[in-house]
N, C-alpha and C. Protein backbone atom coordinates (compact mmCIF):
# COMPACT_ATOMS: atom_id res chain seq x y z
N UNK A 1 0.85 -1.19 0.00
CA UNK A 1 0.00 0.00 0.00
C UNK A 1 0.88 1.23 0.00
N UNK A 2 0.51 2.03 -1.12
CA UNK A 2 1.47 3.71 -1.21
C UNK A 2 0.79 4.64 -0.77
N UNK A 3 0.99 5.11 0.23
CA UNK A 3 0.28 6.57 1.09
C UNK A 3 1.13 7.77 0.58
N UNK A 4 0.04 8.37 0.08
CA UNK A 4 0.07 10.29 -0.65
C UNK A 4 -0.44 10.92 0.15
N UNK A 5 0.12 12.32 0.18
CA UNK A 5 -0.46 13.52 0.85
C UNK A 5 -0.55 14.32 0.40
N UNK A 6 -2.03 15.10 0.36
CA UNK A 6 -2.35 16.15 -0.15
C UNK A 6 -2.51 17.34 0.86
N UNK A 7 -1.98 18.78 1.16
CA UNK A 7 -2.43 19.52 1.81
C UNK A 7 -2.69 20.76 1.29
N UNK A 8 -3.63 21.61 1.64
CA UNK A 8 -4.09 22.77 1.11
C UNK A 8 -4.39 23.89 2.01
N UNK A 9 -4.21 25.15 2.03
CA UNK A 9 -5.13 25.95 3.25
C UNK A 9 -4.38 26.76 4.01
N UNK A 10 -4.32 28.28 4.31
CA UNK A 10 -3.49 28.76 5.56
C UNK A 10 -3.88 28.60 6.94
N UNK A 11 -3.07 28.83 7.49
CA UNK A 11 -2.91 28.63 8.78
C UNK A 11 -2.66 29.64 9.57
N UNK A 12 -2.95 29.49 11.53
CA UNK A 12 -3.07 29.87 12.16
C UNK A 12 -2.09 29.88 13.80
N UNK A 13 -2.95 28.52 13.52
CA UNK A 13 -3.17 28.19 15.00
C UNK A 13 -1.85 28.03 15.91
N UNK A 14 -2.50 27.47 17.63
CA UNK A 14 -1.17 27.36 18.28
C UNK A 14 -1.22 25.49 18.00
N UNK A 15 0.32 25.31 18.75
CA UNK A 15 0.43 23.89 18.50
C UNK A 15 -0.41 23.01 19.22
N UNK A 16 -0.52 23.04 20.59
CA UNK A 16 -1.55 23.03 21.22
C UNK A 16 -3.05 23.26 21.57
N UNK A 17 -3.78 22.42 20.88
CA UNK A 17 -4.93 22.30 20.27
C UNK A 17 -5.81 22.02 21.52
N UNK A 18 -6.45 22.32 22.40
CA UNK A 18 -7.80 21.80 23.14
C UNK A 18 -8.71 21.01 22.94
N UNK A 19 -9.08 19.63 23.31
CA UNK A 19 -9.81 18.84 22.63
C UNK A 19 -10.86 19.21 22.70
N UNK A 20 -11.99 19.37 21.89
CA UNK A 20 -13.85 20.06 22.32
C UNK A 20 -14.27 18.67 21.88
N UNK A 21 -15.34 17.98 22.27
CA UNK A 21 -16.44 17.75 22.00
C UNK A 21 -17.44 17.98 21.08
N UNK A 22 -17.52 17.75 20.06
CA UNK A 22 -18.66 18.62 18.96
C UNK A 22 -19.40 17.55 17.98
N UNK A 23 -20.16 17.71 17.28
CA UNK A 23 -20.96 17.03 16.66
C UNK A 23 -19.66 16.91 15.13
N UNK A 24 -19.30 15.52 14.71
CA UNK A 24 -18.91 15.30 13.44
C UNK A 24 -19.63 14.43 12.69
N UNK A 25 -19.33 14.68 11.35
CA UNK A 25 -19.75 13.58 10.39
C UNK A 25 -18.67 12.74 9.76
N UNK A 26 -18.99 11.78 9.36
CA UNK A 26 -17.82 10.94 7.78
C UNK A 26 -18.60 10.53 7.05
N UNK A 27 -18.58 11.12 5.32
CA UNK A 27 -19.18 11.24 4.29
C UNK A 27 -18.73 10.39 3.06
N UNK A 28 -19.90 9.68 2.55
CA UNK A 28 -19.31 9.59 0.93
C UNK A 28 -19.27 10.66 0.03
N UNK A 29 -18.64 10.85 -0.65
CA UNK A 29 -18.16 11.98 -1.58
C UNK A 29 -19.01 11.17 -2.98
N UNK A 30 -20.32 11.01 -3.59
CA UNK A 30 -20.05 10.69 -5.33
C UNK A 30 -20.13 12.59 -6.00
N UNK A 31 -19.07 12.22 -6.49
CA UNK A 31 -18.81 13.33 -8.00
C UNK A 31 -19.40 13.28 -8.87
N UNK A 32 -19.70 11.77 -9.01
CA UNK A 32 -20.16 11.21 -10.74
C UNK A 32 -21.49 11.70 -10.64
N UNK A 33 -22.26 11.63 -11.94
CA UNK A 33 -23.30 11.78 -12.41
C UNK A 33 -24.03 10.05 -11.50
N UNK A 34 -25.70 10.70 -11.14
CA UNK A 34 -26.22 9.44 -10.66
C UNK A 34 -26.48 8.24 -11.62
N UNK A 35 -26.10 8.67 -13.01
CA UNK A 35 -26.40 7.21 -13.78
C UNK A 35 -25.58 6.23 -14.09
N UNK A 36 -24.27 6.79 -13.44
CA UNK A 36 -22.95 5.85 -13.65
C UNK A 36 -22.92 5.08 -12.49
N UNK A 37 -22.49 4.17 -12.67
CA UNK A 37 -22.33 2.64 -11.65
C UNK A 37 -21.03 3.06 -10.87
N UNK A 38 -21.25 2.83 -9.57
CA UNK A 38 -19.52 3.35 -8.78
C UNK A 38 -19.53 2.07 -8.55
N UNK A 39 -17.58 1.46 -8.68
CA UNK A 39 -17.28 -0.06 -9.12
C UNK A 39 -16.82 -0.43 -7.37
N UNK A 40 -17.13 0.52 -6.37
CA UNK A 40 -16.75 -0.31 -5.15
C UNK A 40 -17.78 0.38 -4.12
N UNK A 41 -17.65 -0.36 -3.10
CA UNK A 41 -19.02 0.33 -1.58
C UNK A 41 -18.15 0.51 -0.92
N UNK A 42 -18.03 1.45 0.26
CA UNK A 42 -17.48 1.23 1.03
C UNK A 42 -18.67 1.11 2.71
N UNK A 43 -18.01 0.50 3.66
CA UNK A 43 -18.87 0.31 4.64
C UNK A 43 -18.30 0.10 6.00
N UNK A 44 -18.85 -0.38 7.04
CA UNK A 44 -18.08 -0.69 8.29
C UNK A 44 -17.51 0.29 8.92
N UNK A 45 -18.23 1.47 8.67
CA UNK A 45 -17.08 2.76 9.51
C UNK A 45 -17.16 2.51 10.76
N UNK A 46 -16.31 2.81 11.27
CA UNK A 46 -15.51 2.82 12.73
C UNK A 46 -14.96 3.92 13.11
N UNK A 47 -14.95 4.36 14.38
CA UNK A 47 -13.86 5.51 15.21
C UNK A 47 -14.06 5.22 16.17
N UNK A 48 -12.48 4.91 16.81
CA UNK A 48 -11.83 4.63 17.26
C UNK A 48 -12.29 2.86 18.30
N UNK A 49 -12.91 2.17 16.32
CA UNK A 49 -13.38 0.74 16.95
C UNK A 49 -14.77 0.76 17.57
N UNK A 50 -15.38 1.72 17.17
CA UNK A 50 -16.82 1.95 17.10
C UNK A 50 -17.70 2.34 16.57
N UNK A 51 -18.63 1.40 15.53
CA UNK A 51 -19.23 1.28 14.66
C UNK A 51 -20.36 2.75 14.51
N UNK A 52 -19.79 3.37 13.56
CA UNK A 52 -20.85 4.43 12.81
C UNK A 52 -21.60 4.50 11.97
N UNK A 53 -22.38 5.52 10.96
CA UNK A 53 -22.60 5.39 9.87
C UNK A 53 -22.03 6.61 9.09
N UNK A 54 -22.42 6.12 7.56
CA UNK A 54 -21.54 7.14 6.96
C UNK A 54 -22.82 7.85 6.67
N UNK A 55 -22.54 9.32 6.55
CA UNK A 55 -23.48 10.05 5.80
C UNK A 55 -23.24 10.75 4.31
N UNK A 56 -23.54 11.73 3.86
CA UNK A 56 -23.65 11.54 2.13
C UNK A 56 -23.18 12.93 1.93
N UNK A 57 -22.09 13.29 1.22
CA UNK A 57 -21.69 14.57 0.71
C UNK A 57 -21.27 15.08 -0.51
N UNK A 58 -21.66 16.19 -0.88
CA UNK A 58 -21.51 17.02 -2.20
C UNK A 58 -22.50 15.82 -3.14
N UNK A 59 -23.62 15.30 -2.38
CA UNK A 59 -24.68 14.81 -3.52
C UNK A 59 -25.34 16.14 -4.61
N UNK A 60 -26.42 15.60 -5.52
CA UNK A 60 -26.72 16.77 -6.13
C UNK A 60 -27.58 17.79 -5.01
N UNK A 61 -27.06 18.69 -5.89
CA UNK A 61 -27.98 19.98 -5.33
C UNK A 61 -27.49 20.78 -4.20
N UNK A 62 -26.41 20.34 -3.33
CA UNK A 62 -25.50 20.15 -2.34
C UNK A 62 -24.11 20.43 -1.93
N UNK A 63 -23.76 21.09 -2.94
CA UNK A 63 -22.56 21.29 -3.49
C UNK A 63 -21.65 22.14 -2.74
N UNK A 64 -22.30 22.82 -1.74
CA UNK A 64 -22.27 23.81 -0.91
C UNK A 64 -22.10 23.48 0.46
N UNK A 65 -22.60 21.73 0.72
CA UNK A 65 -23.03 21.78 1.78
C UNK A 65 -23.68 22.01 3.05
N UNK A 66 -24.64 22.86 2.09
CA UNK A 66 -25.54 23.25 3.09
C UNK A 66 -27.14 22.62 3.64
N UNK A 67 -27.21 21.54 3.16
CA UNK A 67 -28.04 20.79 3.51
C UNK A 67 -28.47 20.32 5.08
N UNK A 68 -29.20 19.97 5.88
CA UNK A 68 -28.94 19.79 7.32
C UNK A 68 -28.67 18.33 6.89
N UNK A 69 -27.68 17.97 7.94
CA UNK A 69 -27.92 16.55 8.02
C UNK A 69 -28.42 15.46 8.78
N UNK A 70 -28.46 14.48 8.37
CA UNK A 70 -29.31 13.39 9.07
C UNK A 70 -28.70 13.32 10.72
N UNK A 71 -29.34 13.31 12.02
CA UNK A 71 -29.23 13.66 13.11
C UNK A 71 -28.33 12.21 12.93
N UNK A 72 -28.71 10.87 12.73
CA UNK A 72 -28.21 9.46 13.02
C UNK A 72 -27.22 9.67 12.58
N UNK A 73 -26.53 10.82 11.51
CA UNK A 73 -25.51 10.63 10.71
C UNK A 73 -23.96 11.34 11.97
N UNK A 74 -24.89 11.83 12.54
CA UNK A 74 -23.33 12.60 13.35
C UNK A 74 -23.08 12.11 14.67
N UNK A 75 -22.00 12.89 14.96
CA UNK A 75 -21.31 11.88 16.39
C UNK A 75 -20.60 12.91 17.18
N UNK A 76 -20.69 12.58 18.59
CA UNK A 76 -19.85 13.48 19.51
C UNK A 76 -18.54 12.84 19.58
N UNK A 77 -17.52 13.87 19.12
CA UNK A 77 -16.63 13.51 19.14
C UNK A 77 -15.42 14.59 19.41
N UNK A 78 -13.77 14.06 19.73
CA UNK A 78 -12.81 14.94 19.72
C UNK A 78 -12.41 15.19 18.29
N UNK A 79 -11.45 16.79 18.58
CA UNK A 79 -11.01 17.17 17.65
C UNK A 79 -10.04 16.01 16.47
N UNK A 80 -9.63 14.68 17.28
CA UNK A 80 -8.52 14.05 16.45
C UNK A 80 -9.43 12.95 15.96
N UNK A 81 -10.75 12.86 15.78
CA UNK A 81 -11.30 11.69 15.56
C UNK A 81 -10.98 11.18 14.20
N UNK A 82 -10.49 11.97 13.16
CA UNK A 82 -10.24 11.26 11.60
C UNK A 82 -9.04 10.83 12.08
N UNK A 83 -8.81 10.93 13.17
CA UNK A 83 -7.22 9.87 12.84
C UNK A 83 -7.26 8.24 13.43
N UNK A 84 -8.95 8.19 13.54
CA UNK A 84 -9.16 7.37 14.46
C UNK A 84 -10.19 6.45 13.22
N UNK A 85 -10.25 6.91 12.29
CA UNK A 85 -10.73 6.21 11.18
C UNK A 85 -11.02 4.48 10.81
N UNK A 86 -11.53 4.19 10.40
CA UNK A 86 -11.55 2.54 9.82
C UNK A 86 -12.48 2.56 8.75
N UNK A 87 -12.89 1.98 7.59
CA UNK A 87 -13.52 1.39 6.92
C UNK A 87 -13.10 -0.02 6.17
N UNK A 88 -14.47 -0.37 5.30
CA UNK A 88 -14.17 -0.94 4.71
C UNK A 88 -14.36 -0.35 2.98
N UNK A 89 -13.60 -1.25 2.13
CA UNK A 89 -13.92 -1.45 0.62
C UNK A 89 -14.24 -2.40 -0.48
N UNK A 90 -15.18 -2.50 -0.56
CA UNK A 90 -15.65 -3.85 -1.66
C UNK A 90 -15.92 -3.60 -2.76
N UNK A 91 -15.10 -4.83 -3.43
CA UNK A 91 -15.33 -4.40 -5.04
C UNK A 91 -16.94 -5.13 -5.88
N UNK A 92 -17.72 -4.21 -6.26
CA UNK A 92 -19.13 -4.59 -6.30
C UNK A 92 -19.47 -4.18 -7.79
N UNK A 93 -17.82 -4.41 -8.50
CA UNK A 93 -18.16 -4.30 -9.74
C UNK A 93 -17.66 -5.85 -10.61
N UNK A 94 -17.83 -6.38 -11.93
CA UNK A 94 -17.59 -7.37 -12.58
C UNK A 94 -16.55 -7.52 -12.56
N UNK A 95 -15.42 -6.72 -12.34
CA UNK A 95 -13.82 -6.70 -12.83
C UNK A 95 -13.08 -7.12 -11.77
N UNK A 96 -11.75 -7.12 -11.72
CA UNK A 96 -11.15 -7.36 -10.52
C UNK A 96 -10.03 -5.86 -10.27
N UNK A 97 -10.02 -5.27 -9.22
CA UNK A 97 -9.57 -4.08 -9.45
C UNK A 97 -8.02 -4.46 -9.43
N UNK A 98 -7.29 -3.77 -9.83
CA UNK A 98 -5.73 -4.09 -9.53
C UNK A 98 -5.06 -2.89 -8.76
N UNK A 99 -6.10 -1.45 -9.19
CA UNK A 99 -5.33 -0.42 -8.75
C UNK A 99 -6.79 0.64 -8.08
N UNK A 100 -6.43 0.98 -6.99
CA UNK A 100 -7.40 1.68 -6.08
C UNK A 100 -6.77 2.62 -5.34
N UNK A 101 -7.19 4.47 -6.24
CA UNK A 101 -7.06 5.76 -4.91
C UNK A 101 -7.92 5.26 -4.08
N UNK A 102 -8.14 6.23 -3.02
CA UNK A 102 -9.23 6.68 -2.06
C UNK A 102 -8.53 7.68 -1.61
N UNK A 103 -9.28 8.74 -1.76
CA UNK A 103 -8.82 10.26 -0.97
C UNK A 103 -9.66 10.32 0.31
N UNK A 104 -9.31 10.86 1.19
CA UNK A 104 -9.80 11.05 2.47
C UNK A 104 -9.64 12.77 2.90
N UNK A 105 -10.94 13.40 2.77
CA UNK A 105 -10.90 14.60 2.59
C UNK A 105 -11.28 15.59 4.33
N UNK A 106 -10.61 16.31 4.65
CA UNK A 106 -10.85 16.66 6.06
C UNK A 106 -11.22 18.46 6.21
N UNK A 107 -12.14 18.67 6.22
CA UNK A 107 -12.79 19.92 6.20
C UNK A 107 -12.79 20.24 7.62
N UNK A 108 -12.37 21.85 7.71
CA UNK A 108 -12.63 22.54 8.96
C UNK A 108 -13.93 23.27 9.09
N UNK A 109 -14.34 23.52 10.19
CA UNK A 109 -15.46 24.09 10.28
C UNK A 109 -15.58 25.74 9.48
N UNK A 110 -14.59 26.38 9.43
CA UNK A 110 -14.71 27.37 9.19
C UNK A 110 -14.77 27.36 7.62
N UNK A 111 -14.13 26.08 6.79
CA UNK A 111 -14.41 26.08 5.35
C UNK A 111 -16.10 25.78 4.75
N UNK A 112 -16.35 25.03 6.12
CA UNK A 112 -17.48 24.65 5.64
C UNK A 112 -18.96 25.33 5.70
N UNK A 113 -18.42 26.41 6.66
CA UNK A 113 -19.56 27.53 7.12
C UNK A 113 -18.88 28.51 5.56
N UNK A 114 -18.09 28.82 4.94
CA UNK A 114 -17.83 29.58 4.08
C UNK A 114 -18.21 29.28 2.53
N UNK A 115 -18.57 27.31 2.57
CA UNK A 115 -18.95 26.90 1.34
C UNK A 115 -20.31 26.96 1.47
N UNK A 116 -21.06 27.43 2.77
CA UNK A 116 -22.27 27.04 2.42
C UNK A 116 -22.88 28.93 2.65
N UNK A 117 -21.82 29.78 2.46
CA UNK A 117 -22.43 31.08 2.31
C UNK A 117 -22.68 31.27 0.77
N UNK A 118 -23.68 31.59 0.50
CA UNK A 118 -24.22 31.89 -1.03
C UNK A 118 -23.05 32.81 -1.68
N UNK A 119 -23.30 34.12 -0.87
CA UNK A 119 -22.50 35.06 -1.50
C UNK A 119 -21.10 35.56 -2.16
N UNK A 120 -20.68 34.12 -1.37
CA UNK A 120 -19.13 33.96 -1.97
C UNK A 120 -19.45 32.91 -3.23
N UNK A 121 -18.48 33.40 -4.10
CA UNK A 121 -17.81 32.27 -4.93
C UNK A 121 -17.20 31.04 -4.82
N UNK A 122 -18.09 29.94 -5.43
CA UNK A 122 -18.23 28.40 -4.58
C UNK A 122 -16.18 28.08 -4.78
N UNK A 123 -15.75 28.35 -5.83
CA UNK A 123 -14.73 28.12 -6.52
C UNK A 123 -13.06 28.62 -5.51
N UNK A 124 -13.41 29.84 -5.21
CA UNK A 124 -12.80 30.82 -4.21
C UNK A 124 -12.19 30.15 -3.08
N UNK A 125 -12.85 29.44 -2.18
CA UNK A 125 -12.48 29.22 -1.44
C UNK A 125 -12.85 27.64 -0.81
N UNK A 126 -12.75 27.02 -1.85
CA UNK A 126 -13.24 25.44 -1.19
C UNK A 126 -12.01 24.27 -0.96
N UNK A 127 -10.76 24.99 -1.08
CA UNK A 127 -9.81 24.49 -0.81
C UNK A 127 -8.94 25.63 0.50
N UNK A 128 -9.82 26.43 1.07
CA UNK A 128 -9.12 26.73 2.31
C UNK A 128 -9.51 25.61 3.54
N UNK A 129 -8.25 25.99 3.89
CA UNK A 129 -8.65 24.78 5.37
C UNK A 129 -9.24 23.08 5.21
N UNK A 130 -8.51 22.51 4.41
CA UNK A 130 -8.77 21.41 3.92
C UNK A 130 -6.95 20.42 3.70
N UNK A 131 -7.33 19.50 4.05
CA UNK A 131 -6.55 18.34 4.05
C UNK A 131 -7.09 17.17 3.34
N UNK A 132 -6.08 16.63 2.03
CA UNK A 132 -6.95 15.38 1.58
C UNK A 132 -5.41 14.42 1.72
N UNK A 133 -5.38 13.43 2.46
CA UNK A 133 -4.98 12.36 2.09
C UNK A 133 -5.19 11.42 1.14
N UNK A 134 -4.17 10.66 0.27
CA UNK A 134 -4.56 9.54 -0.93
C UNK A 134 -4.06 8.16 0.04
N UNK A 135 -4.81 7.68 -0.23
CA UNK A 135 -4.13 6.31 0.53
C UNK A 135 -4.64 5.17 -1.16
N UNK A 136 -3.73 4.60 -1.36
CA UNK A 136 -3.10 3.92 -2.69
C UNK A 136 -3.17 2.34 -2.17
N UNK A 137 -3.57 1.36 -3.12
CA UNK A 137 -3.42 0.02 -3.13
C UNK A 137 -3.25 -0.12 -4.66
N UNK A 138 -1.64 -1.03 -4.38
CA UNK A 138 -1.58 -1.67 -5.88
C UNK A 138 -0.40 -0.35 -6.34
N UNK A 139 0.05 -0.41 -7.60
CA UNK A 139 1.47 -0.19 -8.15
C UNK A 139 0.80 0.55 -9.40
N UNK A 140 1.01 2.57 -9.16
CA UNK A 140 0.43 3.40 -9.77
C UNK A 140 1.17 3.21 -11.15
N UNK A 141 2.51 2.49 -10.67
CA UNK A 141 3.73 2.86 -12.03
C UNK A 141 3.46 1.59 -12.54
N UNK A 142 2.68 0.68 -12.67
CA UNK A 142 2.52 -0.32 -13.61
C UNK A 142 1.46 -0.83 -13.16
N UNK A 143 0.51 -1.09 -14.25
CA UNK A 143 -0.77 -1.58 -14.19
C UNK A 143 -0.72 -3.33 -14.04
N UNK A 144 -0.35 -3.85 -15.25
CA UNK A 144 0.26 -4.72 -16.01
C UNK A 144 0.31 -5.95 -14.56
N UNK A 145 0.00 -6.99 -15.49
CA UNK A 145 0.92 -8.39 -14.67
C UNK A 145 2.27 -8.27 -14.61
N UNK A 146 2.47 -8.97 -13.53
CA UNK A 146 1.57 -9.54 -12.29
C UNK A 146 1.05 -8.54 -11.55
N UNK A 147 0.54 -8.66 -10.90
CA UNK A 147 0.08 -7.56 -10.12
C UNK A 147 0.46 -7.04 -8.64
N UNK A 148 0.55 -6.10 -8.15
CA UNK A 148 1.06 -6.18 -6.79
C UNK A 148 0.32 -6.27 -5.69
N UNK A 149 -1.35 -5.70 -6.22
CA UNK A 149 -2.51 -6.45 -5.04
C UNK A 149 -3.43 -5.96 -6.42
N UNK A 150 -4.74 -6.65 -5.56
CA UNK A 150 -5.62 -6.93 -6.53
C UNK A 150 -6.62 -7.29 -5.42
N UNK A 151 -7.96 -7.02 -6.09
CA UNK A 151 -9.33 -6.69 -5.18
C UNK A 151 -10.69 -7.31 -6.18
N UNK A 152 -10.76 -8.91 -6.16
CA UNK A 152 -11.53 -9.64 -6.90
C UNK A 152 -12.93 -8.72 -6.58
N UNK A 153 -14.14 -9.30 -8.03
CA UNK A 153 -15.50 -8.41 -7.30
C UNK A 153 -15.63 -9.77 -6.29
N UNK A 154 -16.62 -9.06 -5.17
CA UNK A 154 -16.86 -9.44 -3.97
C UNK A 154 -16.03 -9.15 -2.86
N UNK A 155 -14.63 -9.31 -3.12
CA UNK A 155 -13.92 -8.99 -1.90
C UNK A 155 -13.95 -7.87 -1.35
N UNK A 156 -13.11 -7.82 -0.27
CA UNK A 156 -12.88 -6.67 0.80
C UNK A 156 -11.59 -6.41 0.77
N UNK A 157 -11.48 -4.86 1.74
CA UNK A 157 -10.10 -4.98 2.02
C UNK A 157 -10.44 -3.82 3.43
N UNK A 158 -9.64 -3.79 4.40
CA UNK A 158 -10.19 -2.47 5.12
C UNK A 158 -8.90 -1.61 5.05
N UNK A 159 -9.27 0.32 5.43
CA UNK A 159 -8.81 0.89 4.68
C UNK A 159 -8.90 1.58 6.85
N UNK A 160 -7.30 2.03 6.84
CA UNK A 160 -6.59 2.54 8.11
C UNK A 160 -6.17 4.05 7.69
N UNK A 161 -5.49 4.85 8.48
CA UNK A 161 -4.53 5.67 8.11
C UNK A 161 -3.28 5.21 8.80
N UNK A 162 -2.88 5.26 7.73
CA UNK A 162 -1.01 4.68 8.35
C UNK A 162 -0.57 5.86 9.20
N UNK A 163 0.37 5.40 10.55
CA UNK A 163 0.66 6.26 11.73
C UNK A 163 1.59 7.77 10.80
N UNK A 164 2.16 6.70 10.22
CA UNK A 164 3.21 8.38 9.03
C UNK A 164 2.54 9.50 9.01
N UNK A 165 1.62 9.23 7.98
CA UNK A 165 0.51 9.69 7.43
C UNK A 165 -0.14 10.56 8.29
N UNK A 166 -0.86 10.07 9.73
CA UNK A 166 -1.22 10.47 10.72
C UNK A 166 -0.91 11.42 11.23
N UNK A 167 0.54 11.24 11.84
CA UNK A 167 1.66 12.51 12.08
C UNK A 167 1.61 13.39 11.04
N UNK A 168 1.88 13.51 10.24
CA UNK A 168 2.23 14.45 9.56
C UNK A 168 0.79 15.54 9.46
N UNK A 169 -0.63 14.91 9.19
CA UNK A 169 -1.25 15.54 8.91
C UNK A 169 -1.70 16.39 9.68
N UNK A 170 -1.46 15.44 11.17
CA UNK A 170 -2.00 16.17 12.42
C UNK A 170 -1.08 17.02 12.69
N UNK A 171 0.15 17.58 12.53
CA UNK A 171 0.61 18.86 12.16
C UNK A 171 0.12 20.07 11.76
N UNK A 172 -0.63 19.71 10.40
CA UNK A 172 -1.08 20.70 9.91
C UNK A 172 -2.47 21.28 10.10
N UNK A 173 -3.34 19.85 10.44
CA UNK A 173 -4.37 20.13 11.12
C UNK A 173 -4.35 21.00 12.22
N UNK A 174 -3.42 20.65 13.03
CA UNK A 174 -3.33 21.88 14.22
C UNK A 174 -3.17 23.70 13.34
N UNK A 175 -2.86 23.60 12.80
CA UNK A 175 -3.01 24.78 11.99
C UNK A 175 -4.07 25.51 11.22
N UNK A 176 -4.91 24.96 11.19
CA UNK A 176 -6.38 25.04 10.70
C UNK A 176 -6.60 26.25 11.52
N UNK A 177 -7.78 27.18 10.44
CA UNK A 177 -8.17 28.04 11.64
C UNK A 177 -9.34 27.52 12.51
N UNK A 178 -9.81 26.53 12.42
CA UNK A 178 -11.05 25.92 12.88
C UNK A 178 -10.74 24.49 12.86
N UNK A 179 -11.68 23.44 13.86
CA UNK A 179 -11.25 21.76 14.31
C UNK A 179 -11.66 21.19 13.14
N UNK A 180 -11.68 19.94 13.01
CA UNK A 180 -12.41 19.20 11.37
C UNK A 180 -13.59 18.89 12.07
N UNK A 181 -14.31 19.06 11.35
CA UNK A 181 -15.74 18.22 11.36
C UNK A 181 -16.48 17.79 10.36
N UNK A 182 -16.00 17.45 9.42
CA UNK A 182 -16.31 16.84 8.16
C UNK A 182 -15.24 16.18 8.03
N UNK A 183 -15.40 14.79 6.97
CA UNK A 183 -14.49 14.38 6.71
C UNK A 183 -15.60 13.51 5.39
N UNK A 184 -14.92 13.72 4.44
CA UNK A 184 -15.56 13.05 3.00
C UNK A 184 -14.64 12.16 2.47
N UNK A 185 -15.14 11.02 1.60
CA UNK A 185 -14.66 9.74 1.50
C UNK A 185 -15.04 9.63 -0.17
N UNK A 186 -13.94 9.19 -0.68
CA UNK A 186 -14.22 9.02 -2.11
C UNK A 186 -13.35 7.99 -2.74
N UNK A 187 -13.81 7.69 -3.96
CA UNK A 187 -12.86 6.81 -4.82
C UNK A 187 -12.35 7.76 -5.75
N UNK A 188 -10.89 7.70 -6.05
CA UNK A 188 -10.60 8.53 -7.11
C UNK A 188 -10.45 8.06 -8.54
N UNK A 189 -9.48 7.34 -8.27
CA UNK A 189 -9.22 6.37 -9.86
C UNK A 189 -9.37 5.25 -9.49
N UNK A 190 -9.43 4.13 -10.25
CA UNK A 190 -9.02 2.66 -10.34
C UNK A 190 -8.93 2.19 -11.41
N UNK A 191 -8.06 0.97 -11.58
CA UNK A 191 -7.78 0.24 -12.61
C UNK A 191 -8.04 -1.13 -12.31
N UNK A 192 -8.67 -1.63 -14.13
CA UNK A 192 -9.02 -3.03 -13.66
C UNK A 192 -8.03 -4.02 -14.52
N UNK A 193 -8.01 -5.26 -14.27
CA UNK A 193 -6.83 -6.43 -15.24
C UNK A 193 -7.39 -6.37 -16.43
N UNK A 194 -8.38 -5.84 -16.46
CA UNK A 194 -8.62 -5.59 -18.65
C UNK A 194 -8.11 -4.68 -19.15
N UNK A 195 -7.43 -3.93 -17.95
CA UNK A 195 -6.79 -2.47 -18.64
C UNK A 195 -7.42 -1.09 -18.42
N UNK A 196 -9.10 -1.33 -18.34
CA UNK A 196 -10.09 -0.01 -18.02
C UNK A 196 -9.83 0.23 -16.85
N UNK A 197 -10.00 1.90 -16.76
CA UNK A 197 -10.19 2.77 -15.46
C UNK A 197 -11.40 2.96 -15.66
N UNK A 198 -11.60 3.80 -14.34
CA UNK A 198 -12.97 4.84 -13.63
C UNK A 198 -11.97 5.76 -12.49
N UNK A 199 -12.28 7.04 -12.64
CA UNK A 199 -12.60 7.99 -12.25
C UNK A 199 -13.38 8.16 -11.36
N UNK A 200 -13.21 9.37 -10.05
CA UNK A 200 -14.00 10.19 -9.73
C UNK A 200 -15.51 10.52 -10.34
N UNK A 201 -14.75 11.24 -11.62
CA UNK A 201 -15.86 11.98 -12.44
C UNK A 201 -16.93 11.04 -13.25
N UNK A 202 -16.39 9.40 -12.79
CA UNK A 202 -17.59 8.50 -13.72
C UNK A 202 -17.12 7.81 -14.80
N UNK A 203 -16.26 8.42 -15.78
CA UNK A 203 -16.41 7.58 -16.71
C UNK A 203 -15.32 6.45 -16.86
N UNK A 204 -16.20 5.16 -17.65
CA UNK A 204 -14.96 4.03 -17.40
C UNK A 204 -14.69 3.97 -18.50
N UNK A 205 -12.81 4.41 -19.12
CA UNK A 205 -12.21 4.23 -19.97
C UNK A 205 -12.07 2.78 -20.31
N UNK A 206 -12.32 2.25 -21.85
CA UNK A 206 -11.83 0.77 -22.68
C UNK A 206 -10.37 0.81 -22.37
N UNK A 207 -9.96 -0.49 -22.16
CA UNK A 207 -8.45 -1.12 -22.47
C UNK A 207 -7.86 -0.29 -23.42
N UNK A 208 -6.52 -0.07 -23.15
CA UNK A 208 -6.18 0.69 -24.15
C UNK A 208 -5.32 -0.60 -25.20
N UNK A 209 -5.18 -0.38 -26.51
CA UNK A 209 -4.60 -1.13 -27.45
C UNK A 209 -3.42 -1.31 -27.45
């Protein structure tokens, strides 16, 4: 497994963070259009080994986040709870995957009270105060047999944040001008042993020749 880091957003804060208590969520992210088939589920969320549910983000119409959300969907929790993460991933498409992103997206409160003000420009500012981790299965630099893991349909795999990973982010998280309380969950790319991808955005590219 190859762990990427993505970080975005200025900063503030002291290093020393106060833990609060506050209502969070953990979200699926679909991008795609609703008529495209997404080739994996994910399920089994956990923090910190205690079974949650996921709730649903940037669906249509939503884009903003300003929707209320489902009361069952949130949780009292500390400021470090995405580091306390678990899921699972199943492949619930015909193919067998060989190659699987997943970005793990961590919104501060203050981005998210700013995406859901009308008056600003959605574009402007939806990468302040945001952290996305890639966490990688399988060998980006070669698709090709043999393979280096591989995710038959039906199977599972469960999906951690590696301690590295962890550290580092929680660095910058302390820097946030505001705690996370969102955290969105997505598939980015994958590749299957016929050669086709899928995207984020939906569409599944043919084998190439």
């Amino acid at each position: 497994m190859v762990l990427a880091i993505g970080l975005i957003g200025s900063v503030y804060s002291s290093s020393a963070r106060v833990q609060n208590k506050t209502m969070r969520t953990v979200s699926e992210m679909h991008l795609h259009s609703e008529w495209i088939a997404h080739p994996v589920e994910y399920s089994n969320l956990k923090i910190r080994g205690k079974s949650s549910e996921f709730s649903s983000m940037f669906e249509k119409g939503n884009m903003r986040l300003e929707k209320p959300l489902r009361p069952e969907a949130e949780f009292e929790e500390d400021d470090d709870f995405w580091e306390h993460l678990s899921f699972d991933v199943t492949n619930v498409s015909e193919k067998t995957i060989v190659y699987l992103d997943t970005s793990i997206n961590l919104y501060a409160k203050d981005v998210v009270q700013r995406m859901a003000d009308k008056n600003r420009d959605h574009e402007a500012f939806t990468k302040e105060d945001v952290a996305i981790m890639a966490i990688e299965f399988g060998d980006h630099s070669n698709f090709g047999p043999p393979y280096k893991w591989s995710l038959k349909p039906g199977e599972s795999t469960t999906i951690t944040i590696d301690p590295q990973m962890r550290d580092y982010v929680r660095r910058q998280v302390l820097q946030f001008s505001s705690p996370v309380i969102r955290v969105g969950i997505r598939a980015s790319t994958m590749f299957f042993d016929d050669g086709s991808s899928w995207s984020f955005s939906g569409p599944v590219k043919p084998p190439k020749s």
